[in-house]
Protein backbone atom coordinates (compact mmCIF):
# COMPACT_ATOMS: atom_id res chain seq x y z
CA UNK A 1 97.44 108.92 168.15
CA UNK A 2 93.61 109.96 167.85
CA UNK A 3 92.94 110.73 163.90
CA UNK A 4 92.53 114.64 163.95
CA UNK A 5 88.94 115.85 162.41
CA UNK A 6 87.39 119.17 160.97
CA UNK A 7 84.63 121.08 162.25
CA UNK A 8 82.41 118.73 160.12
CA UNK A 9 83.62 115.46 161.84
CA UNK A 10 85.76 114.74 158.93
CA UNK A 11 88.66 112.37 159.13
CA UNK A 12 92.05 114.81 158.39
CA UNK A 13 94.90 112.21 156.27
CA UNK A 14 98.43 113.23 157.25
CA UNK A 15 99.69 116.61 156.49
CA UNK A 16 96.21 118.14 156.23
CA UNK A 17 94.55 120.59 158.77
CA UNK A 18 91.98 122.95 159.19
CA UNK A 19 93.34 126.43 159.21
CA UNK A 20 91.50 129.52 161.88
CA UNK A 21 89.05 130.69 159.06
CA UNK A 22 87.95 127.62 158.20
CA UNK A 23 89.76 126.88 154.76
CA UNK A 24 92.31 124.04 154.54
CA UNK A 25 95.95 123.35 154.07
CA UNK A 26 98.08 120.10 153.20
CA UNK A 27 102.04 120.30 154.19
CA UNK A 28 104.62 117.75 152.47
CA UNK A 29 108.42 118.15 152.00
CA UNK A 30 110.14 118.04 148.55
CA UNK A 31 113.40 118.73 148.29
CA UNK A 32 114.06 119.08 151.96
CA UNK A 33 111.65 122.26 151.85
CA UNK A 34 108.54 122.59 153.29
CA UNK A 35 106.12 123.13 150.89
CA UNK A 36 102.27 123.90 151.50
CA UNK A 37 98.57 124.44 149.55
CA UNK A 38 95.45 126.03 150.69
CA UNK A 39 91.85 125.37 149.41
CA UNK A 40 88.65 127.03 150.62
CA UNK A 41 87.49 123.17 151.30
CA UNK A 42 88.70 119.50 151.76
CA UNK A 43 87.46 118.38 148.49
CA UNK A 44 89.50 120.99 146.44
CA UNK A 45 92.26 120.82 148.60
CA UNK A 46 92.36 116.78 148.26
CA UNK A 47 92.21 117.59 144.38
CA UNK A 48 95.74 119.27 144.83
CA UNK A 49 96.96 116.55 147.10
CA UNK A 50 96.32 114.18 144.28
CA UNK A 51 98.33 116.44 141.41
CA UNK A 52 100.98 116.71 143.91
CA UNK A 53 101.07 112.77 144.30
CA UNK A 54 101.09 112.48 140.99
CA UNK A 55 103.66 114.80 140.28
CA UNK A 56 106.01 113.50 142.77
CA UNK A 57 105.32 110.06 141.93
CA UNK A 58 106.16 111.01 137.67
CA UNK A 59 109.51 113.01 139.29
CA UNK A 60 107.34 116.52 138.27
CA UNK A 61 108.50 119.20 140.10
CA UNK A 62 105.38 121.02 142.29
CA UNK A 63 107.30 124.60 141.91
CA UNK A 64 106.00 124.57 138.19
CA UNK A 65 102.46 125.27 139.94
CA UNK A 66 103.82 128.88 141.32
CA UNK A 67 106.81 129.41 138.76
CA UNK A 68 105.81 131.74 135.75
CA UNK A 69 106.93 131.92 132.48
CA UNK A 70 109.05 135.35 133.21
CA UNK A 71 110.84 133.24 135.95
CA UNK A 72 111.83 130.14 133.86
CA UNK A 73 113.08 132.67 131.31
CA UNK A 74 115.31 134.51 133.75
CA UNK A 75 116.42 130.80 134.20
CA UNK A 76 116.92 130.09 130.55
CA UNK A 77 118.39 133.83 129.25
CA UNK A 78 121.45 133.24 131.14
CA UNK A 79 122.27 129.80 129.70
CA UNK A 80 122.49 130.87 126.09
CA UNK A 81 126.05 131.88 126.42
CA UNK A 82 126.82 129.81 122.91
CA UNK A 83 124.69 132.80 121.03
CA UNK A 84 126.41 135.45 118.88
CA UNK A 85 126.01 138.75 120.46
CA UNK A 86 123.77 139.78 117.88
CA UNK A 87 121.28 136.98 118.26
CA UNK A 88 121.39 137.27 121.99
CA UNK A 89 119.91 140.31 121.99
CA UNK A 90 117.35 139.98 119.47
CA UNK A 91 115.78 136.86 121.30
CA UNK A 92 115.92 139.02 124.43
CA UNK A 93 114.20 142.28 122.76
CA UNK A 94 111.65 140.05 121.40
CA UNK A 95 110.77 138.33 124.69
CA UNK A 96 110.49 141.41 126.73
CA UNK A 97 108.72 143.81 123.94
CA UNK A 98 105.80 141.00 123.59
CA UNK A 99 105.88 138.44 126.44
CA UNK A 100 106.99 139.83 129.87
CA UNK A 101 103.76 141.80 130.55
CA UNK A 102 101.50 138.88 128.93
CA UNK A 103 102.22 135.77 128.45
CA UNK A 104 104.90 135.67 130.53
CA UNK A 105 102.97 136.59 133.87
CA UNK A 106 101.32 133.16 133.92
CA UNK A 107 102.25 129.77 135.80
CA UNK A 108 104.08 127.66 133.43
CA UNK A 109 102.01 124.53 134.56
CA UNK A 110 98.81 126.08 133.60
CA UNK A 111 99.90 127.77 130.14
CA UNK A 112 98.14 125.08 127.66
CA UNK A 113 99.04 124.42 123.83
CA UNK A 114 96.13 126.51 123.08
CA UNK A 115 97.45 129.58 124.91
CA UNK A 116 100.12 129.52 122.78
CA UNK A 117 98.26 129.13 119.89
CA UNK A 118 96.10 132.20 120.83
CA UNK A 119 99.17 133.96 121.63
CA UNK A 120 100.54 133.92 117.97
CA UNK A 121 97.49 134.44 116.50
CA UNK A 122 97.04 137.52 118.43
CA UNK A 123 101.08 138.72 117.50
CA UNK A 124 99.67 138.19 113.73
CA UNK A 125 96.81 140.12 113.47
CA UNK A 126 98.52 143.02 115.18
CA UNK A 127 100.46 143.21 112.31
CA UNK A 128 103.67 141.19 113.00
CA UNK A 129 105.44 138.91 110.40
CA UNK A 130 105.03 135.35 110.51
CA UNK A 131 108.90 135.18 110.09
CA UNK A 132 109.00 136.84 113.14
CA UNK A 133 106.41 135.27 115.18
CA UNK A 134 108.49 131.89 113.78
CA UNK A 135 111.76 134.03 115.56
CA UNK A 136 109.56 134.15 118.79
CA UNK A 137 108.40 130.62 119.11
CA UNK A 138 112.04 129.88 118.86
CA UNK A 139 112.64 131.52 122.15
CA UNK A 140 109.41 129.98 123.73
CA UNK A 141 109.68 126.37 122.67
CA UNK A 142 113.23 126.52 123.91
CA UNK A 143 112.15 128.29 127.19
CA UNK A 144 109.55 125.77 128.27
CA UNK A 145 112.27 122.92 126.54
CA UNK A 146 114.52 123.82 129.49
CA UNK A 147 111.15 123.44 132.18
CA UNK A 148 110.77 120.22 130.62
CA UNK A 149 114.23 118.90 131.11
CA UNK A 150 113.96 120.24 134.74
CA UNK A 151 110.83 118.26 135.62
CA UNK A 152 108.64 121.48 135.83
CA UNK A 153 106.32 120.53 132.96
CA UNK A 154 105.24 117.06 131.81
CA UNK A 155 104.76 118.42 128.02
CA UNK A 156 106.03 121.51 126.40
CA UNK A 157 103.00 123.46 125.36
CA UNK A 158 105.20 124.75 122.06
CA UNK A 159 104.98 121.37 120.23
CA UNK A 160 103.92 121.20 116.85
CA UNK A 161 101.97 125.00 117.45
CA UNK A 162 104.34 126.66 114.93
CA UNK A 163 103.46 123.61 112.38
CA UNK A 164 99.61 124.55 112.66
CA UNK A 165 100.14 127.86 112.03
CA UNK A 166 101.97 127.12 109.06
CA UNK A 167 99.47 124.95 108.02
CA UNK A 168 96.63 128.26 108.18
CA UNK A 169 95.23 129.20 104.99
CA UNK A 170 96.49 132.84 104.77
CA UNK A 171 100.51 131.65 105.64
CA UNK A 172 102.95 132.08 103.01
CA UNK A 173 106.49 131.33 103.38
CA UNK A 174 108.50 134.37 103.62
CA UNK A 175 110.83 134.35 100.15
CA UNK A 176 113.35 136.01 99.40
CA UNK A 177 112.97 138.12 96.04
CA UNK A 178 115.84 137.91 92.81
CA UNK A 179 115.96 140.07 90.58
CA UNK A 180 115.80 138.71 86.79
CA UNK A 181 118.97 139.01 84.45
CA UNK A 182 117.27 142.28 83.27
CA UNK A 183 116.38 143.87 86.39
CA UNK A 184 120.28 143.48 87.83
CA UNK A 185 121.42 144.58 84.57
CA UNK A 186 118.75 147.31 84.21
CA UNK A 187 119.88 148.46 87.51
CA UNK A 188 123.77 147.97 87.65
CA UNK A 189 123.98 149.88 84.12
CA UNK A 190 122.04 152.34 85.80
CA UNK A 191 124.05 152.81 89.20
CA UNK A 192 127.07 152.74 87.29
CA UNK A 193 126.18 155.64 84.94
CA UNK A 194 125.05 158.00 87.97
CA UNK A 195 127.61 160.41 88.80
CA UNK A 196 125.25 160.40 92.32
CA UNK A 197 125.15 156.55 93.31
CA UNK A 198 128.56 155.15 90.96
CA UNK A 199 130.17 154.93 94.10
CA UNK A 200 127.69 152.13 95.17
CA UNK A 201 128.38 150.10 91.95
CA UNK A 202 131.82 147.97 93.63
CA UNK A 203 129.61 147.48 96.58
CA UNK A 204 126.44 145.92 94.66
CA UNK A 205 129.14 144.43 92.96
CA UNK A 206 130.57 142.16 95.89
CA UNK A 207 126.74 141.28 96.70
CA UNK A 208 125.54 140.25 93.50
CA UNK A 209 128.76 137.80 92.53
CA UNK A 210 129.65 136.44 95.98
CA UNK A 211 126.30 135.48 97.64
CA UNK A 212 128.24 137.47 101.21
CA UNK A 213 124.89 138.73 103.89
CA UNK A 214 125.43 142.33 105.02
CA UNK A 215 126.90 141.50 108.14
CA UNK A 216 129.98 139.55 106.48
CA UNK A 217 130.74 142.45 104.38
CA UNK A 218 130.50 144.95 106.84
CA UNK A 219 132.86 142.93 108.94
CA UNK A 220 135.74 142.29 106.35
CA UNK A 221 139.42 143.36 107.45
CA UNK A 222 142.54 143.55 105.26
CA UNK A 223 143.20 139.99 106.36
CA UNK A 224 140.02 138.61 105.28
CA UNK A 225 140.91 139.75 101.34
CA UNK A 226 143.59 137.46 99.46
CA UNK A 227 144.24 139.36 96.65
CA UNK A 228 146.88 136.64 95.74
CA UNK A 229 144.95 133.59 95.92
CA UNK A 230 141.65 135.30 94.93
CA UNK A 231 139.46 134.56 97.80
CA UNK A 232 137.51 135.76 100.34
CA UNK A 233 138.04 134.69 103.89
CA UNK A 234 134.19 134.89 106.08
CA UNK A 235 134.87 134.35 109.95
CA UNK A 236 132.78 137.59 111.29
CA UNK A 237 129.86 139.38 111.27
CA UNK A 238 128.90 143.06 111.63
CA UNK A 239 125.62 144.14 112.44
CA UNK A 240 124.19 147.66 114.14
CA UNK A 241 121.45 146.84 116.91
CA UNK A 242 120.49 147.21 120.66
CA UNK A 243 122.85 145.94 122.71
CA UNK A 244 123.07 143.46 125.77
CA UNK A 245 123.69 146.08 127.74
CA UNK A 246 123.37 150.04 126.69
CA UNK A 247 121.59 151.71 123.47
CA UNK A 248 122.24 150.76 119.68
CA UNK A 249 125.71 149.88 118.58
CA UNK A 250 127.66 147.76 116.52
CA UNK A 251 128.18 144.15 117.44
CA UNK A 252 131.12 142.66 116.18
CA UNK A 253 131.41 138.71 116.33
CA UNK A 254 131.31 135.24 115.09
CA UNK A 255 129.11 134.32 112.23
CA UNK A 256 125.97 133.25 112.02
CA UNK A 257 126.50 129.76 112.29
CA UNK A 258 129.65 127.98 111.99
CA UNK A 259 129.22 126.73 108.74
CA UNK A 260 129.09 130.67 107.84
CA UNK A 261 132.69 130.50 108.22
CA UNK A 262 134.03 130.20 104.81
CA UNK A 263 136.00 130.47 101.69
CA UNK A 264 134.52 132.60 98.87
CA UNK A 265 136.50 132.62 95.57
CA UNK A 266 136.94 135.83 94.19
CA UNK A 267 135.88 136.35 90.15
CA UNK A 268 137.87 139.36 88.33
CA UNK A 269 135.18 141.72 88.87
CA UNK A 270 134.72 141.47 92.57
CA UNK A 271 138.66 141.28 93.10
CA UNK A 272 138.40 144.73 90.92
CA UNK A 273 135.40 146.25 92.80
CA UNK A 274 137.48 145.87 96.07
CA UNK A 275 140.19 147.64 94.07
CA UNK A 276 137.65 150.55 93.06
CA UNK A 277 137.26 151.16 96.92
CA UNK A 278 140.40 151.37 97.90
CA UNK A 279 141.06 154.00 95.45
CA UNK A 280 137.93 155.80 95.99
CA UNK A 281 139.12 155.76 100.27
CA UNK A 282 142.42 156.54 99.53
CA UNK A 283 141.30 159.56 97.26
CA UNK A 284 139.08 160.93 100.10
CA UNK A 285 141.98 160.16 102.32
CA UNK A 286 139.04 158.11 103.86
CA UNK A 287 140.17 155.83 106.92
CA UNK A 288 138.26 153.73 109.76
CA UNK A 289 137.60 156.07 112.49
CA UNK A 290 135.88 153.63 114.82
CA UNK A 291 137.33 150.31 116.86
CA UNK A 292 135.15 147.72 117.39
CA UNK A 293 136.57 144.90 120.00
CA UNK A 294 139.48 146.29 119.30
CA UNK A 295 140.19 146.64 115.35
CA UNK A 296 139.67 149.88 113.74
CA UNK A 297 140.55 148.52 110.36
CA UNK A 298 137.31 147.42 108.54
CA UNK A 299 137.54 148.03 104.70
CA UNK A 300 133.98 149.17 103.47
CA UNK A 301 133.14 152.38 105.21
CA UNK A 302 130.14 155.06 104.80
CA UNK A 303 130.94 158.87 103.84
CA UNK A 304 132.10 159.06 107.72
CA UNK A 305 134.31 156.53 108.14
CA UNK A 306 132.40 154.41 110.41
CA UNK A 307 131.39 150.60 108.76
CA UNK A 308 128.05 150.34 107.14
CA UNK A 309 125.46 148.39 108.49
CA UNK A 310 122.06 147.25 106.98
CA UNK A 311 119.67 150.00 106.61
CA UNK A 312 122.21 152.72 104.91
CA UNK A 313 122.37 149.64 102.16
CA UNK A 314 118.47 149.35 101.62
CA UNK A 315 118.36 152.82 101.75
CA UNK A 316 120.42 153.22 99.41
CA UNK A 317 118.74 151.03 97.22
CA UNK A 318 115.60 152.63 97.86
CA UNK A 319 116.33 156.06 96.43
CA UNK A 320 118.67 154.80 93.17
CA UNK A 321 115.55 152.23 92.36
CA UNK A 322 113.13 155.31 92.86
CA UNK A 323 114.91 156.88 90.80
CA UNK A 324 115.35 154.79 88.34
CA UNK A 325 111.50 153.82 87.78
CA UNK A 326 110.94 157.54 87.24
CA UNK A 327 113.81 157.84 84.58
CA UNK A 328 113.24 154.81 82.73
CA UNK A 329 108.94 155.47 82.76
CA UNK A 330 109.30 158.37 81.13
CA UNK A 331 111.81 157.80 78.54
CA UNK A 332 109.19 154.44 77.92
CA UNK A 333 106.21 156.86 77.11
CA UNK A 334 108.23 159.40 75.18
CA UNK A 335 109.42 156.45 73.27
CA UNK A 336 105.64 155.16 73.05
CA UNK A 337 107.54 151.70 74.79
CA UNK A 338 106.31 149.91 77.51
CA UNK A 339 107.93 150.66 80.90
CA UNK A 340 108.97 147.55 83.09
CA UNK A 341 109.69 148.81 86.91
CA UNK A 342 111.97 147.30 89.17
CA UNK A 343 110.48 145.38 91.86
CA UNK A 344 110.76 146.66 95.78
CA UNK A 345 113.73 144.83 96.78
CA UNK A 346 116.86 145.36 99.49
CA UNK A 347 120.01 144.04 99.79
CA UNK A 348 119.24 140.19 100.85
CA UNK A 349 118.12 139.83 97.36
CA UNK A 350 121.18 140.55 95.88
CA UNK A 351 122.17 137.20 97.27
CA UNK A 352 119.18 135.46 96.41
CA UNK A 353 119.93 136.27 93.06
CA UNK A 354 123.27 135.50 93.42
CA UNK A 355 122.14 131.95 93.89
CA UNK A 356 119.78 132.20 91.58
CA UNK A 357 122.11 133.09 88.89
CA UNK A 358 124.56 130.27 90.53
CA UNK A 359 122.58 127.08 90.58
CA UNK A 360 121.11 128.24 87.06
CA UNK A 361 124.66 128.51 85.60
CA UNK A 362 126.14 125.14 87.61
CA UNK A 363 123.56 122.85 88.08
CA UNK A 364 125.65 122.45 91.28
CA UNK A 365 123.28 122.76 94.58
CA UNK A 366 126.16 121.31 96.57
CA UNK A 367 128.84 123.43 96.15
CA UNK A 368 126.04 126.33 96.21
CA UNK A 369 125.19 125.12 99.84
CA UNK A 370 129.07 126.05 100.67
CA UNK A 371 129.33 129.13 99.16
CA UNK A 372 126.32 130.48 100.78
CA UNK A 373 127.06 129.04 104.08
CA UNK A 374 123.94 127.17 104.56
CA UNK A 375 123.88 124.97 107.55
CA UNK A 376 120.73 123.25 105.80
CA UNK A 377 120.74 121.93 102.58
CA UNK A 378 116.88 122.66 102.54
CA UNK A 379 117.18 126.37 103.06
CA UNK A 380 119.43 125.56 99.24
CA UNK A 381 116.64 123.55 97.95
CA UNK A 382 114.45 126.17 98.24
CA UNK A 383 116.25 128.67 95.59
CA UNK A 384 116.18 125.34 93.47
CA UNK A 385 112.56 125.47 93.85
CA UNK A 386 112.48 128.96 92.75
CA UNK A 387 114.57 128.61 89.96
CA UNK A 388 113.17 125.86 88.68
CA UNK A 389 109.47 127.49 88.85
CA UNK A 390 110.98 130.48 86.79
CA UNK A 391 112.33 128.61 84.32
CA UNK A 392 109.24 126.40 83.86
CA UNK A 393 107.39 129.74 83.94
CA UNK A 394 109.81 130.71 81.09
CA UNK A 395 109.60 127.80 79.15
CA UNK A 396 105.78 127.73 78.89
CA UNK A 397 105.89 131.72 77.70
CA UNK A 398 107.65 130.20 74.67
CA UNK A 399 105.56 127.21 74.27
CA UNK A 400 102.19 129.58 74.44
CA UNK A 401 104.67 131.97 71.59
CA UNK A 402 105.05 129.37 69.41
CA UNK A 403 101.57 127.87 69.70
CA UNK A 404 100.76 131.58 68.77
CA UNK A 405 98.38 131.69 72.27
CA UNK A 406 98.01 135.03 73.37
């Protein structure tokens, strides 16, 4: 067979011709598809030939060179099926608010470690958390994980990005705030005292002596409560968001991680506070008007009936701390005292101080691990770390006292 040439004498290898309007293509199978490239000239053209050799030859697949990022996610979203609901849909709002119309449009081959880099940057200085961008590049390393796996990728761009950003100058680890033995005093005595917010005082109760997140309050049942034994049974969660499919709702379902399923022992004055809401329901003749998967029986309710969910808690805590700081500043200056605020906070830190309070008290990281349902003994470590700074913080106030250094 006579070696085929292009209008410039050139010797054409197998699979390559010279299209009409001059420009070139190169066929191959992969797959048992025909698959082709075009260049504007042989030498670019035997540039691709070479990637593709390469990429066969190191089992790469060549559909990485047309697939985008939105594809491989529409490959990955529907894998995740081992995701509570909750979590679900929070990776999927986050990937279609900020990637789909950027990020997302480009080839997955040709997206580089510093396009991802850029691409967090740019989420930071319009504003966004670095928790959050950390909640993002969860999504992304795990997206371009599974192109990886399927031999669309020979590196994932994702790797160690996150760890560089950390390691920026202006980072700071998002920390979660407790309140001093004052401030939860200052503010229970004051809750409890209001004819307007008592009724919140069994709630912030539960928080601040069981370590329990919002969700696994909002989604106790009868069953979960053993007044007998004393305990508190944890094996859902309860949250208020956008839906997989639909507007906002409630999403009821399994905790956040299975180690979130647990046994919380109940102290007298959390056993009492659940007490205190019965009695205040069954005054109001207040019952669960709403069934969620099913069960219409969940025990802490708003005004309504329906269950609570975050933001009517921080709310909540909002207004009575507002109103507290005014209160208490001017019975300081009319007492010629000096007025002590309490900080901004919301209702995680009740159960940072919780375990604050906890590992102060015990000594006993462990056992604080379990209660909190930590899957990570280094998300523990890091309220030891706290702790320990406040009480060395503490300690050298009454070293500079009784050196008499003001």
């Amino acid at each position: 067979m006579a070696n085929r040439k292009d209008n410039k004498g050139r010797v054409l290898k197998d699979g390559e011709r010279q299209r009409k309007n001059g420009t070139y293509e190169f066929r191959w199978e992969e797959n048992d598809k025909r698959k082709s490239v075009y260049a504007p000239t042989l030498k670019e053209l035997r540039e691709k030939e070479s990637t593709i050799q390469r990429d066969t030859l190191d089992g790469i697949q060549t559909d990485g060179r047309t697939m985008t990022l939105n594809d491989m996610y529409e490959r990955w979203l529907p894998l995740k099926t081992n995701l509570a609901e909750s979590t679900y849909v929070n990776y999927k709002y986050m990937y279609e608010s900020n990637v789909r119309h950027s990020l997302g449009k480009r080839k997955i081959a040709n997206i580089k470690p510093t396009d991802i880099k850029k691409f967090y940057i740019s989420l930071r200085d319009d504003g966004f958390a670095y928790s959050t961008i950390d909640n993002m590049h969860t999504v992304l390393y795990q997206i371009f994980k599974l192109a990886l796996k399927d031999d669309y990728i020979r590196k994932n761009p994702c790797e160690d990005i996150m760890r560089e950003i950390k390691q920026s100058a202006d980072y700071e680890k998002p920390k979660g705030i407790s309140l001093t033995t004052a401030e939860r005093d200052a503010f229970m005595d004051f809750v409890a005292n209001s004819r307007c917010y008592k009724h919140w005082h069994p709630i912030f109760t539960i928080f601040l002596y069981t370590g329990i997140r919002i969700g696994e309050l909002a989604a106790l049942r009868p069953e979960n409560i053993d007044f007998d034994n004393g305990y508190i049974n944890i094996t859902h969660s309860l949250s208020y968001r956008k839906k997989k499919v639909g507007k906002c709702g409630y999403i009821y379902g399994p905790t956040k991680t299975p180690t979130s399923e647990r046994y919380i022992p109940m102290l007298p004055n959390v056993k009492q506070a659940f007490l205190d809401i019965q009695k205040m329901q069954a005054d109001k003749n207040l019952k669960c008007k709403m069934s969620i998967n099913g069960f219409d029986d969940f025990v802490i309710l708003n005004k309504n009936g329906n269950p609570v969910h975050q933001r009517l808690f921080n709310l909540a805590i909002a207004r009575i701390s507002d109103k507290y700081n005014k209160e208490a500043e001017k019975a300081a200056k009319e007492k010629g005292e000096e007025f002590l605020p309490l900080p901004k906070f919301t209702c995680h830190s009740f159960r940072h101080t919780f375990a604050t309070e906890y590992y102060a008290s015990t000594n006993d990281i462990k056992s604080l691990q379990t209660v909190l349902g930590h899957s990570d003994i280094e998300t523990t470590m890091n309220i030891y770390v706290d702790s320990q700074k406040k009480a060395i913080l503490a300690s050298f106030s009454k070293f500079a006292e009784k050196q008499n250094i003001k």
